[in-house]
Protein backbone atom coordinates (compact mmCIF):
# COMPACT_ATOMS: atom_id res chain seq x y z
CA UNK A 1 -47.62 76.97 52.29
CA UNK A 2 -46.85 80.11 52.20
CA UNK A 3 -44.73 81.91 55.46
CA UNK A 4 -44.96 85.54 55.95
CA UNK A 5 -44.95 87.93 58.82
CA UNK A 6 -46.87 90.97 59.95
CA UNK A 7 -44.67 93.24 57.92
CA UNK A 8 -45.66 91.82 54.68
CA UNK A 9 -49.09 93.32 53.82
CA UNK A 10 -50.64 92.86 57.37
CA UNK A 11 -50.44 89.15 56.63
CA UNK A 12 -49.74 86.48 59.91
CA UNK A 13 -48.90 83.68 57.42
CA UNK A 14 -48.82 80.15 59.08
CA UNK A 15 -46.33 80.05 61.24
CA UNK A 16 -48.45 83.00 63.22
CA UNK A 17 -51.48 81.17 63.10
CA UNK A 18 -50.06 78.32 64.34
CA UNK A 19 -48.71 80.04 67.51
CA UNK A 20 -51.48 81.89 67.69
CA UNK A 21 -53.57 78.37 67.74
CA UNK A 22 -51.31 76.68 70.25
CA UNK A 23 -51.41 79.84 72.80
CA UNK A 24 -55.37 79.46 72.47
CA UNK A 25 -55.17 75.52 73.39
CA UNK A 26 -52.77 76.50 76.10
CA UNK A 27 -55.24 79.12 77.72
CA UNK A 28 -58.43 76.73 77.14
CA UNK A 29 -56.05 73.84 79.19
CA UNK A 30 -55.62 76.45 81.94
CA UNK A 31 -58.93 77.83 82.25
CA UNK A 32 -60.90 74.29 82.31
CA UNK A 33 -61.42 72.22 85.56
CA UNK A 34 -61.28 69.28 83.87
CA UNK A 35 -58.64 66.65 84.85
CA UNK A 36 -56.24 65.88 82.05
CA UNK A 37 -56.91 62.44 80.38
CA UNK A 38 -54.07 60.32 79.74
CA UNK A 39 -52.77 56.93 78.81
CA UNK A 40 -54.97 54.54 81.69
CA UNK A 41 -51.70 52.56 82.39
CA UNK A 42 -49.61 55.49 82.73
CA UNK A 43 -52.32 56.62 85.51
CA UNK A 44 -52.33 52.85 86.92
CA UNK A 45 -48.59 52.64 87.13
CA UNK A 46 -48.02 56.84 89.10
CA UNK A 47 -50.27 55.02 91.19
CA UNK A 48 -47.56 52.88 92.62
CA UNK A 49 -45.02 54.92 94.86
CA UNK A 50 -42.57 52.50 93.42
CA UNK A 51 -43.19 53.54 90.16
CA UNK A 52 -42.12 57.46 88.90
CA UNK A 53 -43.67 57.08 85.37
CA UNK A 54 -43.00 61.60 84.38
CA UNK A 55 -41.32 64.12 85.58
CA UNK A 56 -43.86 65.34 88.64
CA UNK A 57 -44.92 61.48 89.37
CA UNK A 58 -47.95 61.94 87.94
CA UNK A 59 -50.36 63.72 85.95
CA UNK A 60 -51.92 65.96 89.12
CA UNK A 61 -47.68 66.97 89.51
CA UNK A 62 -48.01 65.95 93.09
CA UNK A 63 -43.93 64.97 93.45
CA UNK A 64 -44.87 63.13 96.33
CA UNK A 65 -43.65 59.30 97.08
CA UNK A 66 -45.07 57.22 99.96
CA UNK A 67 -41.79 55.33 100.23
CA UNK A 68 -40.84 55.22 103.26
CA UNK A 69 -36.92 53.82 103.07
CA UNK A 70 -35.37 57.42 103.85
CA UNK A 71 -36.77 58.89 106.59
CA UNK A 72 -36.28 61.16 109.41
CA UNK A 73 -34.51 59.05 111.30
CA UNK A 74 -31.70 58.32 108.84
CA UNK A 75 -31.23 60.99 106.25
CA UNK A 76 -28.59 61.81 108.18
CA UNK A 77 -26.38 58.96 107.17
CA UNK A 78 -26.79 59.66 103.49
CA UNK A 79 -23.61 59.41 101.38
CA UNK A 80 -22.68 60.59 97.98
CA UNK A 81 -22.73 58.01 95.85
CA UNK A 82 -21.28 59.36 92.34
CA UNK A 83 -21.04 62.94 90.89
CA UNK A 84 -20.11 64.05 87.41
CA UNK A 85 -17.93 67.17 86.33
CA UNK A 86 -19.86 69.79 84.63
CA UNK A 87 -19.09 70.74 80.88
C-alpha cells in the first residue's frame, strides 16, 4: 500500500480515499430516512426504562427514561453522593 498525499503528483493515495469513502457513508447515513438497524437485543433491552444499553438510551437518541423514582416532588432533597478531584 502505498500512502501519498495531494502534493505528490496529484495523487490522494489511500489514506485519502479512505476518508474520502467514510465522509461519503457518513452523508448517505444522513440523507436516508431509513431507521438504523442494530443488534435486535440491544433494541429489546433500550426498550426497558430500566435498562440504558448507549450513550442516548437508544438508537432514535431519545435520552428519555420513564422512571419515575425522582420526580417533581422530591428532587429537591437530592444529595451529593461522591465527587472526584479533577486531574
Amino acid at each position: 500500500m502505498r500512502i501519498t498525499d495531494s502534493r505528490h503528483k496529484g495523487e490522494v493515495g489511500a489514506i485519502g480515499r479512505g476518508v474520502a469513502g467514510a465522509g461519503c457513508l457518513v452523508a448517505a447515513m444522513l440523507l436516508t430516512d431509513a431507521p438504523v438497524q442494530g443488534d435486535e437485543a440491544i433494541v429489546e433491552l433500550s426498550q426497558d426504562d430500566a435498562q440504558w444499553v448507549m450513550p442516548a438510551k437508544n438508537y432514535a437518541s431519545t435520552r428519555f427514561s420513564g422512571l419515575d423514582q425522582i420526580n417533581s416532588d422530591n428532587v429537591g432533597d437530592l444529595q451529593l453522593a461522591w465527587s472526584s478531584p479533577p486531574g
